[in-house]
N, C-alpha and C. Protein backbone atom coordinates (compact mmCIF):
# COMPACT_ATOMS: atom_id res chain seq x y z
N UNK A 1 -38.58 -3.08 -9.38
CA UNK A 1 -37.63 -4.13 -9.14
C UNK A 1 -36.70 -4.26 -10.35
N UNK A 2 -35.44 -4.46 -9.88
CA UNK A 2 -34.49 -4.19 -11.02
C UNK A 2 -34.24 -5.76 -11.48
N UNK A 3 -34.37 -5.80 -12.87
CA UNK A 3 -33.81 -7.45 -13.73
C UNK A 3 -32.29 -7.85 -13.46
N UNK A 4 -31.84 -8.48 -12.87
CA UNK A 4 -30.47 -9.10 -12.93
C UNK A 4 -29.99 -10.17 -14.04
N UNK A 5 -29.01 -9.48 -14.86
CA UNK A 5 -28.98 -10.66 -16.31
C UNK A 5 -28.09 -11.22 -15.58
N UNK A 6 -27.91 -12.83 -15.78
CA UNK A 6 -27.42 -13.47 -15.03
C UNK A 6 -25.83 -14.02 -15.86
N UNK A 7 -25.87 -13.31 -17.10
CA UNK A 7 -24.37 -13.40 -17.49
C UNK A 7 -23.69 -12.16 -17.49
N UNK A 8 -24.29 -11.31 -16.95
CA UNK A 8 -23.55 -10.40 -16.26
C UNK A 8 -22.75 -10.29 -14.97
N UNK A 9 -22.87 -11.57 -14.66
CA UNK A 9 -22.59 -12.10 -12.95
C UNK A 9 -21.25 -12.37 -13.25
N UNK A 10 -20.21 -12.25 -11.94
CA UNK A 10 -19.03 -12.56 -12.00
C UNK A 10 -18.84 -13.14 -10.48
N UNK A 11 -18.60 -14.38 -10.34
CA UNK A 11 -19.06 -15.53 -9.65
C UNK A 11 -17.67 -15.26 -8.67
N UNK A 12 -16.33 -14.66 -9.35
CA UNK A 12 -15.10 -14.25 -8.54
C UNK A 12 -14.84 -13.28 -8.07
N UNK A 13 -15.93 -12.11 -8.15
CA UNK A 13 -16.06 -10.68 -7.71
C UNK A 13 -15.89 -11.04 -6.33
N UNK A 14 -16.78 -11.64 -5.47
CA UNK A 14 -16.60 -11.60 -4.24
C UNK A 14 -15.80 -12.51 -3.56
N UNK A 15 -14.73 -13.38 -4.57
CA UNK A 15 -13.67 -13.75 -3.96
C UNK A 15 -12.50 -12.92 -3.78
N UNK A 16 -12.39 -12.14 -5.03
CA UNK A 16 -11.20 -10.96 -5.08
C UNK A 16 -11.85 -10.02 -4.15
N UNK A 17 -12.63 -9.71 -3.90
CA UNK A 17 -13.05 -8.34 -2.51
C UNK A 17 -12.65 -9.55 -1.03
N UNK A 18 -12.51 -10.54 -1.02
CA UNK A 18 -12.40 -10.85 0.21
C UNK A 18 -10.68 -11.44 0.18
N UNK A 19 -9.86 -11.17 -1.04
CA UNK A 19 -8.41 -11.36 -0.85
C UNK A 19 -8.20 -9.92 -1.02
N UNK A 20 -8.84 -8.74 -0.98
CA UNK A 20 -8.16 -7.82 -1.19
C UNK A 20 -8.26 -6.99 0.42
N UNK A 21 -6.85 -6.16 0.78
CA UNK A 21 -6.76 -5.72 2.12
C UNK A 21 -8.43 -5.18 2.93
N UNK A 22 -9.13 -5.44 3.77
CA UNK A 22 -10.44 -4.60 4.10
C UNK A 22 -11.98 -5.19 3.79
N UNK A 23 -11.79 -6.20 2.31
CA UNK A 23 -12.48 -6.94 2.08
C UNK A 23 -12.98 -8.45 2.56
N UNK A 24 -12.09 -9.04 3.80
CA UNK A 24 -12.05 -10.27 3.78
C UNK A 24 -13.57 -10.65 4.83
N UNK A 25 -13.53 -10.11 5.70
CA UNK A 25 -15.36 -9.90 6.27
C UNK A 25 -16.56 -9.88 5.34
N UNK A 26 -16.20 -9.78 3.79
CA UNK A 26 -17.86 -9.57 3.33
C UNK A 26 -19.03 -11.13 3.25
N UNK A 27 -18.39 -11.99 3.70
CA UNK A 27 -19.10 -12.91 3.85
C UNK A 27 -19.78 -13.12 5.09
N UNK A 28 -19.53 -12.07 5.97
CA UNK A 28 -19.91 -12.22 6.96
C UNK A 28 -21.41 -11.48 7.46
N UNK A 29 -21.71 -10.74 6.22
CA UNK A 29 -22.87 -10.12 6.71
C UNK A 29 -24.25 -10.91 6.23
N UNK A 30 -25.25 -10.91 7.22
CA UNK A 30 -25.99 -11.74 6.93
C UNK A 30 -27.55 -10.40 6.45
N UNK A 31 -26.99 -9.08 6.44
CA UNK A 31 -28.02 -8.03 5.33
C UNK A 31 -29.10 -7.44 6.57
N UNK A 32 -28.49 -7.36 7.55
CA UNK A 32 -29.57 -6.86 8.76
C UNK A 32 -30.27 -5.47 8.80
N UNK A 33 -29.10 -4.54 7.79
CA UNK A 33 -29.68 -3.38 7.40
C UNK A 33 -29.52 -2.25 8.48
N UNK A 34 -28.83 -2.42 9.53
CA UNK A 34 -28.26 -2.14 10.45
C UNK A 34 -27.10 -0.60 10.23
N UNK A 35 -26.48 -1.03 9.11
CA UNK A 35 -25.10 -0.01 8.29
C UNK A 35 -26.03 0.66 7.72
N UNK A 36 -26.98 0.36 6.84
CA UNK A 36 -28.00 1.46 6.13
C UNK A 36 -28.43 2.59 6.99
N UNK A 37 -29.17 1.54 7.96
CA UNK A 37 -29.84 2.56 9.16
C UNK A 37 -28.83 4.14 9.41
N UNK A 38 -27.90 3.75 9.69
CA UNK A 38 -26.75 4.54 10.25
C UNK A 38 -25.92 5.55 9.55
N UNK A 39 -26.50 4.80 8.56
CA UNK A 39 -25.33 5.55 7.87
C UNK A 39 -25.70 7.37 7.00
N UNK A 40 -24.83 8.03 7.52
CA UNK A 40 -25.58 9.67 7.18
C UNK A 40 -25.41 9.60 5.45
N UNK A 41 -24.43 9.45 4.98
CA UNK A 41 -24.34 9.51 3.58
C UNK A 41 -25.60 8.94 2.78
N UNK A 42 -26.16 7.81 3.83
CA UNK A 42 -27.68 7.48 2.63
C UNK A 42 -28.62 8.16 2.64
N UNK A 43 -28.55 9.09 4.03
CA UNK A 43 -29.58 10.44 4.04
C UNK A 43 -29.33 11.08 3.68
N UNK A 44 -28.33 11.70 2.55
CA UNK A 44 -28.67 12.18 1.09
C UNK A 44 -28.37 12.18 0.01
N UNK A 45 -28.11 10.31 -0.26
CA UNK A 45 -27.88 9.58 -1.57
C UNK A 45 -28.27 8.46 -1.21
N UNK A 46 -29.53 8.06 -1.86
CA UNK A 46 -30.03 6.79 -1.46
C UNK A 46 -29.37 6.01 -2.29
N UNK A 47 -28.67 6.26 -3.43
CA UNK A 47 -27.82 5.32 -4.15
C UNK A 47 -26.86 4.48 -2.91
N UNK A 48 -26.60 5.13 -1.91
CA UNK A 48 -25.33 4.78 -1.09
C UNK A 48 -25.98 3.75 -0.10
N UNK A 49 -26.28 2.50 0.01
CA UNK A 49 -26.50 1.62 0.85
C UNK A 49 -26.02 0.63 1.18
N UNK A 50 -25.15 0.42 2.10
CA UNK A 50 -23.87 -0.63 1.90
C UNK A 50 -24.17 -2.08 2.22
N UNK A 51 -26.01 -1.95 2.47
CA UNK A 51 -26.24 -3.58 2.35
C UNK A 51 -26.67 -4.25 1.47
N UNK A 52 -27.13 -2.90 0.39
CA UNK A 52 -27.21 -3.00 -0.84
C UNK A 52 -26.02 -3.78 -1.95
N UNK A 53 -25.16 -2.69 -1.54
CA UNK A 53 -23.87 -2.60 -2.29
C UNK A 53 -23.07 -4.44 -1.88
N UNK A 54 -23.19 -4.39 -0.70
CA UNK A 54 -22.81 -5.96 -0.08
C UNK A 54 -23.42 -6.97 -0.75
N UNK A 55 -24.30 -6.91 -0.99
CA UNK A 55 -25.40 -7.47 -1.45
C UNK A 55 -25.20 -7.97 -3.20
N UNK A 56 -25.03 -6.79 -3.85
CA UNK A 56 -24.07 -6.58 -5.11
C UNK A 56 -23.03 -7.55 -5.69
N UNK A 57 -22.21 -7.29 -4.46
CA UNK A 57 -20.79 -8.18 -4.52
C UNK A 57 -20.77 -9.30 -4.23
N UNK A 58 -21.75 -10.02 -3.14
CA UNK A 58 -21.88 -11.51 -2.85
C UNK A 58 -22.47 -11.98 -4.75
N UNK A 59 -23.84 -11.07 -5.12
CA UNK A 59 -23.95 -11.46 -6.04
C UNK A 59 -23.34 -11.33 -7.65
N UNK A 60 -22.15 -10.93 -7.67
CA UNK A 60 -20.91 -11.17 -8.37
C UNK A 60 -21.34 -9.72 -9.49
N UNK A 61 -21.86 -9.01 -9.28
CA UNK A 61 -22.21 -7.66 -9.80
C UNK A 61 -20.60 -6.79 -9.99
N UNK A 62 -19.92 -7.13 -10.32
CA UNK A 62 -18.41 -6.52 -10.86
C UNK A 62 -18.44 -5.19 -11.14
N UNK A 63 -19.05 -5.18 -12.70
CA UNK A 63 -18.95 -3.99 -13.52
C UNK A 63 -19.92 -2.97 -13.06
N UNK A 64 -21.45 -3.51 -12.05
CA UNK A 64 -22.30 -2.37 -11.52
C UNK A 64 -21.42 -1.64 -10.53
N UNK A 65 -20.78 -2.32 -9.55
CA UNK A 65 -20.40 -1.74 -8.23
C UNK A 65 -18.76 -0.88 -8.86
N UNK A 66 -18.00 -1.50 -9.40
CA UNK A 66 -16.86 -0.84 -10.01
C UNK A 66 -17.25 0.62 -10.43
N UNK A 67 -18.33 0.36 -11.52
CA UNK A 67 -18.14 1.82 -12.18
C UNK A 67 -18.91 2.82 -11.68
N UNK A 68 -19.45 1.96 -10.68
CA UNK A 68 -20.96 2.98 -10.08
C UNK A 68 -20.44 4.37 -9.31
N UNK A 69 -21.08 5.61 -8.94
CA UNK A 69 -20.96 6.69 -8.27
C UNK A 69 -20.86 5.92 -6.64
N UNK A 70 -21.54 5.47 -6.55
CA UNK A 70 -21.57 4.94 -4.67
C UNK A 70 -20.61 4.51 -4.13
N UNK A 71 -19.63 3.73 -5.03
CA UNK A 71 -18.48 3.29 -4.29
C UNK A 71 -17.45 4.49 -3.61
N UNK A 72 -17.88 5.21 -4.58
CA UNK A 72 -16.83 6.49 -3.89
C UNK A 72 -17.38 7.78 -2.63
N UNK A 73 -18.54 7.29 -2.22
CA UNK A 73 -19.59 8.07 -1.73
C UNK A 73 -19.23 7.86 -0.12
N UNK A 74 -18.47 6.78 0.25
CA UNK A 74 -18.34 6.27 1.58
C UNK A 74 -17.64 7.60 2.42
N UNK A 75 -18.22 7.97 3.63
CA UNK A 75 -17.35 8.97 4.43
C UNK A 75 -16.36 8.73 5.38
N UNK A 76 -16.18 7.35 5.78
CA UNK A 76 -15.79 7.16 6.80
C UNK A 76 -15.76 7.37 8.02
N UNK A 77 -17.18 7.59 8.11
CA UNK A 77 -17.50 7.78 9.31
C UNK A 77 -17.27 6.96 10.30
N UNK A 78 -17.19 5.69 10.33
CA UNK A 78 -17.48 4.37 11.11
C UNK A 78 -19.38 3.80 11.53
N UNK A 79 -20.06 5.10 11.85
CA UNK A 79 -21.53 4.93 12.38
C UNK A 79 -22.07 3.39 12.18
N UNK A 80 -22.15 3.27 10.49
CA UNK A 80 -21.90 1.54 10.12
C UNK A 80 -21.91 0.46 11.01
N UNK A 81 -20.01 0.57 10.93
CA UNK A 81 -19.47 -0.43 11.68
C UNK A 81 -19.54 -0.40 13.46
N UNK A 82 -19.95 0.80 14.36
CA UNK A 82 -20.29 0.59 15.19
C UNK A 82 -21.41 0.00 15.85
N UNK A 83 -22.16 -0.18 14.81
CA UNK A 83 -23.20 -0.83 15.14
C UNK A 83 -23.67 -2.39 14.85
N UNK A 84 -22.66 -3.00 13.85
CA UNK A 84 -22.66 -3.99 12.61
C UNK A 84 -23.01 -5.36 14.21
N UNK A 85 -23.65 -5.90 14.14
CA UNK A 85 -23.38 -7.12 15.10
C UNK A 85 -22.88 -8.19 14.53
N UNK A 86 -22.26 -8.15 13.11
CA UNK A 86 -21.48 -9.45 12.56
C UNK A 86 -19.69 -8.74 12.45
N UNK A 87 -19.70 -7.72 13.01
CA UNK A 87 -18.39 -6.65 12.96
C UNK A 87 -17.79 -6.77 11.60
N UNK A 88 -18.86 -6.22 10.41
CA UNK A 88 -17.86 -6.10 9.19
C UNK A 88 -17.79 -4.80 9.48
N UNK A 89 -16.23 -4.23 8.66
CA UNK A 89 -16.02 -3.05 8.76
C UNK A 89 -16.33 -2.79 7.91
N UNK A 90 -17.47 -1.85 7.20
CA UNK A 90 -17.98 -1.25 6.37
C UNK A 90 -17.13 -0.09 5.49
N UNK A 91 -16.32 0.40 6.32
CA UNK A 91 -15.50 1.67 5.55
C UNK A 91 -14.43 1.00 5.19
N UNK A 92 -13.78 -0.05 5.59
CA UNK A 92 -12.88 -0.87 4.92
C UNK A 92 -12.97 -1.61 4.10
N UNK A 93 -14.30 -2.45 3.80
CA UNK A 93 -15.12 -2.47 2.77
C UNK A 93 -14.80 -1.85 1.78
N UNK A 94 -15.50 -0.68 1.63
CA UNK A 94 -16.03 0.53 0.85
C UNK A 94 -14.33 0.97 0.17
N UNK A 95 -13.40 0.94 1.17
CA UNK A 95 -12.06 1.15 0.89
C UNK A 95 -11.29 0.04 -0.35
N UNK A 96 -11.36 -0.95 0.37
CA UNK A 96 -10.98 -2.12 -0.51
C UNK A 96 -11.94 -1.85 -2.05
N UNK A 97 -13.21 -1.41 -2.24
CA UNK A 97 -13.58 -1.82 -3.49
C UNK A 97 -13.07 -1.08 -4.19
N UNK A 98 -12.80 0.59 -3.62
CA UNK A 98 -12.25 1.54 -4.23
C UNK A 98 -10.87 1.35 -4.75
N UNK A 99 -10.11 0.35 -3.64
CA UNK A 99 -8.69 0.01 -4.55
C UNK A 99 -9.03 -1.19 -5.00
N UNK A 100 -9.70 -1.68 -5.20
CA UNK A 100 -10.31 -2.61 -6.32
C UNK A 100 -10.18 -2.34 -8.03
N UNK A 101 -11.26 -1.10 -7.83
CA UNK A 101 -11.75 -0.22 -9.15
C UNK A 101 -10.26 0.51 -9.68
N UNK A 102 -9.84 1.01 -8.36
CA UNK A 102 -8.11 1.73 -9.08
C UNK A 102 -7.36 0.58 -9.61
N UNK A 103 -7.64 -0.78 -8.92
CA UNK A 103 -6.52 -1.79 -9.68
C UNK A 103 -7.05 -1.80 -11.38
N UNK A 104 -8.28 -1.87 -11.26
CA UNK A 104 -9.22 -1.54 -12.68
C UNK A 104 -9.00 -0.73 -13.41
N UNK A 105 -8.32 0.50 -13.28
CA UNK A 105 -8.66 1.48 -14.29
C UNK A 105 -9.69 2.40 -14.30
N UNK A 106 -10.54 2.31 -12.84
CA UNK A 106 -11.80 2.80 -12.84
C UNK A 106 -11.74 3.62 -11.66
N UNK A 107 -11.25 4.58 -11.60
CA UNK A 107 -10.99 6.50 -10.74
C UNK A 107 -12.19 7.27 -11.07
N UNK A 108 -12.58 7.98 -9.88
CA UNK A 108 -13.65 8.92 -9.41
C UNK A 108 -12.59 9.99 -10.16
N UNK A 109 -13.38 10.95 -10.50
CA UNK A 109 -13.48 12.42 -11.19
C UNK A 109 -12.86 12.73 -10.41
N UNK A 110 -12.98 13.36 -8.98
CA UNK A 110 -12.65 14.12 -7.96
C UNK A 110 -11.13 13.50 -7.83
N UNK A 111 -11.24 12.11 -7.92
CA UNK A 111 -9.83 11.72 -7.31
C UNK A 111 -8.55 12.29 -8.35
N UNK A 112 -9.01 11.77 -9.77
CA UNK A 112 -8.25 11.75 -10.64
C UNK A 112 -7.74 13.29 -10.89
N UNK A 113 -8.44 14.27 -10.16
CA UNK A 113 -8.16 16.15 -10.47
C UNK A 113 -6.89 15.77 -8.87
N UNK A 114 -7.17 15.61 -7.82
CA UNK A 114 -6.39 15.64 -6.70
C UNK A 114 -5.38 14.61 -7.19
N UNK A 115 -5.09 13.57 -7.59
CA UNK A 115 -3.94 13.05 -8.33
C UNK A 115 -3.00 14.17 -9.11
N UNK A 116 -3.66 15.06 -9.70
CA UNK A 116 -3.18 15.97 -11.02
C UNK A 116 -2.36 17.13 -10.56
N UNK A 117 -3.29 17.20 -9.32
CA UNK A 117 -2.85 18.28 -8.44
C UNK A 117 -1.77 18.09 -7.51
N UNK A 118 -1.47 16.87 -7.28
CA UNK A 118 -0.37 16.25 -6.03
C UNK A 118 0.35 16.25 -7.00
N UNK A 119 0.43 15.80 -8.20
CA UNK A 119 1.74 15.25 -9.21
C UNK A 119 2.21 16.57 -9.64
N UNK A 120 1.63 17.67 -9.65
CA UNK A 120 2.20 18.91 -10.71
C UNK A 120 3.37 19.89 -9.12
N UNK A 121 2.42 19.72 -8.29
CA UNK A 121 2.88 20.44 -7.39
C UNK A 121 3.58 19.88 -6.31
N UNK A 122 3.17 18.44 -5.75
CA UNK A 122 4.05 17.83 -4.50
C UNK A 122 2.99 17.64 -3.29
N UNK A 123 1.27 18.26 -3.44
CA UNK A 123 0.75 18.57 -2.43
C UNK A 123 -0.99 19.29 -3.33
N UNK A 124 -1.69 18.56 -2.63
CA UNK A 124 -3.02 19.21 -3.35
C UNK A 124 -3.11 20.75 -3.93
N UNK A 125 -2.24 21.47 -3.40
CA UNK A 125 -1.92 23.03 -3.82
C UNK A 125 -0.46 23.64 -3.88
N UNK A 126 -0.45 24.57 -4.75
CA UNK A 126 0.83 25.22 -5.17
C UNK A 126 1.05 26.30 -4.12
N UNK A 127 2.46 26.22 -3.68
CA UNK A 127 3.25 26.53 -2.43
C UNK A 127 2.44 28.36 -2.78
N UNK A 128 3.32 28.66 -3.96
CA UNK A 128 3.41 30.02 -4.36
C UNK A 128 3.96 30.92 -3.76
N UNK A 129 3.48 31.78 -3.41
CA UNK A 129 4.30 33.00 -2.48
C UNK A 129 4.07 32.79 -0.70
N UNK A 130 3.13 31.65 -0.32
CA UNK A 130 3.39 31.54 1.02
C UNK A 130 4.32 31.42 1.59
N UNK A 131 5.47 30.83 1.06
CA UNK A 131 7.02 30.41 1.43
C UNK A 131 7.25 32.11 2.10
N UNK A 132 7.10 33.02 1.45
CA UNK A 132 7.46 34.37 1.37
C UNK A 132 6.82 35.09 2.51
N UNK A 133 5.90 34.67 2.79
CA UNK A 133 4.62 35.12 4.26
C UNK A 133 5.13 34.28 5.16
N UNK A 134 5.25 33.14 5.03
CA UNK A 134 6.05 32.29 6.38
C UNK A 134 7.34 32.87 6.92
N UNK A 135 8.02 33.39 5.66
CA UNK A 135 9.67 33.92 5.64
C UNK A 135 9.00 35.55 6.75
N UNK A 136 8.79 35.74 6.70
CA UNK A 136 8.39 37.13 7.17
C UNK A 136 7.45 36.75 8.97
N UNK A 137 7.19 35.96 9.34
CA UNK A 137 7.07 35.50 10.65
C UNK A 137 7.72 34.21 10.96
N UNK A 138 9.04 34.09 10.46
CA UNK A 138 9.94 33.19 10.94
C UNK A 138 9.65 31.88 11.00
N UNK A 139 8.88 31.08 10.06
CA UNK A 139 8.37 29.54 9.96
C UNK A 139 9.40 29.38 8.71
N UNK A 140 9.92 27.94 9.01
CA UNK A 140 10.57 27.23 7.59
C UNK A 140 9.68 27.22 6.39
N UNK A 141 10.43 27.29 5.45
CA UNK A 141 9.61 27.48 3.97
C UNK A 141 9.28 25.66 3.79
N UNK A 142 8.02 26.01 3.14
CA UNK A 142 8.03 24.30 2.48
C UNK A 142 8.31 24.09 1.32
N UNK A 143 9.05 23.02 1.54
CA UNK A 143 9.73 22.08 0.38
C UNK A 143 8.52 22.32 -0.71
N UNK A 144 9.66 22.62 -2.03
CA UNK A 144 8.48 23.10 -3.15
C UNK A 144 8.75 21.97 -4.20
N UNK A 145 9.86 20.99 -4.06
CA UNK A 145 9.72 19.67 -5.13
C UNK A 145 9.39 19.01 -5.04
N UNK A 146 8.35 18.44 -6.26
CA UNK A 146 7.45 17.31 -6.11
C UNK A 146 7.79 16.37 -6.57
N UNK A 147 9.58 16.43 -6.96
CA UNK A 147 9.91 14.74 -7.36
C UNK A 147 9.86 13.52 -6.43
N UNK A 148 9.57 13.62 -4.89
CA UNK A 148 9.62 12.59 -4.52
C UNK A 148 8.39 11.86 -4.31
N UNK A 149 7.32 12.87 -4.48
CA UNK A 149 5.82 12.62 -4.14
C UNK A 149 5.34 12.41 -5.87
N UNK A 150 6.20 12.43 -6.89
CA UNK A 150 5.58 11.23 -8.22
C UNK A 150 6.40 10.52 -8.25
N UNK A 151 7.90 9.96 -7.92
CA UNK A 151 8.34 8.99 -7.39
C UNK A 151 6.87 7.71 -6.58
N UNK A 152 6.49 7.97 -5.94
CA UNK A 152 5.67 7.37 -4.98
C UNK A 152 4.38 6.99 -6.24
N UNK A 153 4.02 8.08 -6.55
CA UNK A 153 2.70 7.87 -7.63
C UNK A 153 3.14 6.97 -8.39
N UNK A 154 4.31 7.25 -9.12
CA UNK A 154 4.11 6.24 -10.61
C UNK A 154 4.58 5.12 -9.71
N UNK A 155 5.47 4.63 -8.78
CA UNK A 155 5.13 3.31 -8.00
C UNK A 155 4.28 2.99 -7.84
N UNK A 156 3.18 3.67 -7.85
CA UNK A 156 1.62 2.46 -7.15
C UNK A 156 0.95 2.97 -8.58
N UNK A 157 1.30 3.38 -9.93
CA UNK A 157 0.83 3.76 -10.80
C UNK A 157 -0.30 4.59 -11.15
N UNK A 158 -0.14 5.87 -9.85
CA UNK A 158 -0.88 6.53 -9.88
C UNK A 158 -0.56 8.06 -10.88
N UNK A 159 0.47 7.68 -11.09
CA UNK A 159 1.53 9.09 -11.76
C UNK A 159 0.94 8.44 -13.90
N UNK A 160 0.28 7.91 -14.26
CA UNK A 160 0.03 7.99 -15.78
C UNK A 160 -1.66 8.69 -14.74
N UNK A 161 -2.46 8.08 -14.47
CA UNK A 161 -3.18 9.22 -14.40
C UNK A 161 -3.44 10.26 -13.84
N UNK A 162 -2.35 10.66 -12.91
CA UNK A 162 -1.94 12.37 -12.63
C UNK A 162 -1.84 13.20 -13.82
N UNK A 163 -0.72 12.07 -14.85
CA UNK A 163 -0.12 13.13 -16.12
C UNK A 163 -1.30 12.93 -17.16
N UNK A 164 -2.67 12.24 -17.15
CA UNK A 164 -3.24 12.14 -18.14
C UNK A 164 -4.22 13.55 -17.70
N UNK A 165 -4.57 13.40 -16.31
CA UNK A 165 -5.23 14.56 -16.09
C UNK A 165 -4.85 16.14 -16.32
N UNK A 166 -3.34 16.24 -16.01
CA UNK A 166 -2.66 17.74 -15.96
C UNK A 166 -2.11 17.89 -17.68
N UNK A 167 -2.15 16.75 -18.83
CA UNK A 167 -2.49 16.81 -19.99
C UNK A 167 -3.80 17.79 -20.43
N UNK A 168 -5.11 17.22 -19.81
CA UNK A 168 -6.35 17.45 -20.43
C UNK A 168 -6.12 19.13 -19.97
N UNK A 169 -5.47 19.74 -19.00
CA UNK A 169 -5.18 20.78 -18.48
C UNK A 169 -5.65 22.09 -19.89
């Protein structure tokens, strides 16, 4: 059984998850265990239990659920929420905390390389010579500038950590 220090609690955690888009249902679950059941991702990461994780956030657990691996573990499957009999949406949930943690400063590994990769190139991968193989069975070439797609990034301020990542390059 895990100790909960109780000034580690943040009493507004689960007010900001329920003003933020996806979050506003988390008061609604009453922990039936129902989303656990269902859910494939906890059959093979038991870290990943979203009545757990719910559970977390009612109890104002901020900095566990922010920095934790699980928040980013969600598949979107729905399985969850088809079954939820208080109809929280679980992957919208799981969504909202994740742009929670990005309002934070707090990006998954994986994301922050696919940020690096959209900002350098326009698109998770570099065009390269396919333009040249398309040209040769008559398909339009794709657009190879990526100024309008970090336009968009550094608007939602995703473009400093694109360029911090393609830095560490």
């Amino acid at each position: 059984m895990e100790v909960i220090q109780a000034e580690l609690l943040d009493p507004s955690f689960v007010e900001e998850v329920k003003n933020t888009p996806g979050g506003e249902p988390i008061t609604k679950c009453f922990a039936c265990g129902t989303c656990s059941v269902s859910c494939p991702v906890r059959e093979f990461d038991e870290e990943f239990n979203p009545r757990k994780i719910i559970h977390m956030v009612l109890l104002g657990m901020r900095d566990r659920v922010l920095n934790s691996e699980f928040v980013w573990l969600c598949s979107g499957c729905g399985a969850c929420q088809e079954r939820c009999p208080q109809d929280v949406m679980i992957t919208e949930l799981m969504m909202a905390l994740k742009n929670i943690a990005v309002k934070h400063g707090i990006v998954h590994k994986a994301f922050e390389l696919q940020a690096g990769e959209i900002y350098k190139f326009g698109r998770l991968f570099e065009v390269g010579d396919l333009n040249k193989r398309r040209e040769k069975i008559n398909l339009p070439s794709i657009p190879e500038d990526p100024m309008p797609v970090r336009k968009i990034l550094d608007d939602f301020g995703v473009g400093e950590i694109a360029r911090r990542v393609i830095e560490q390059d």
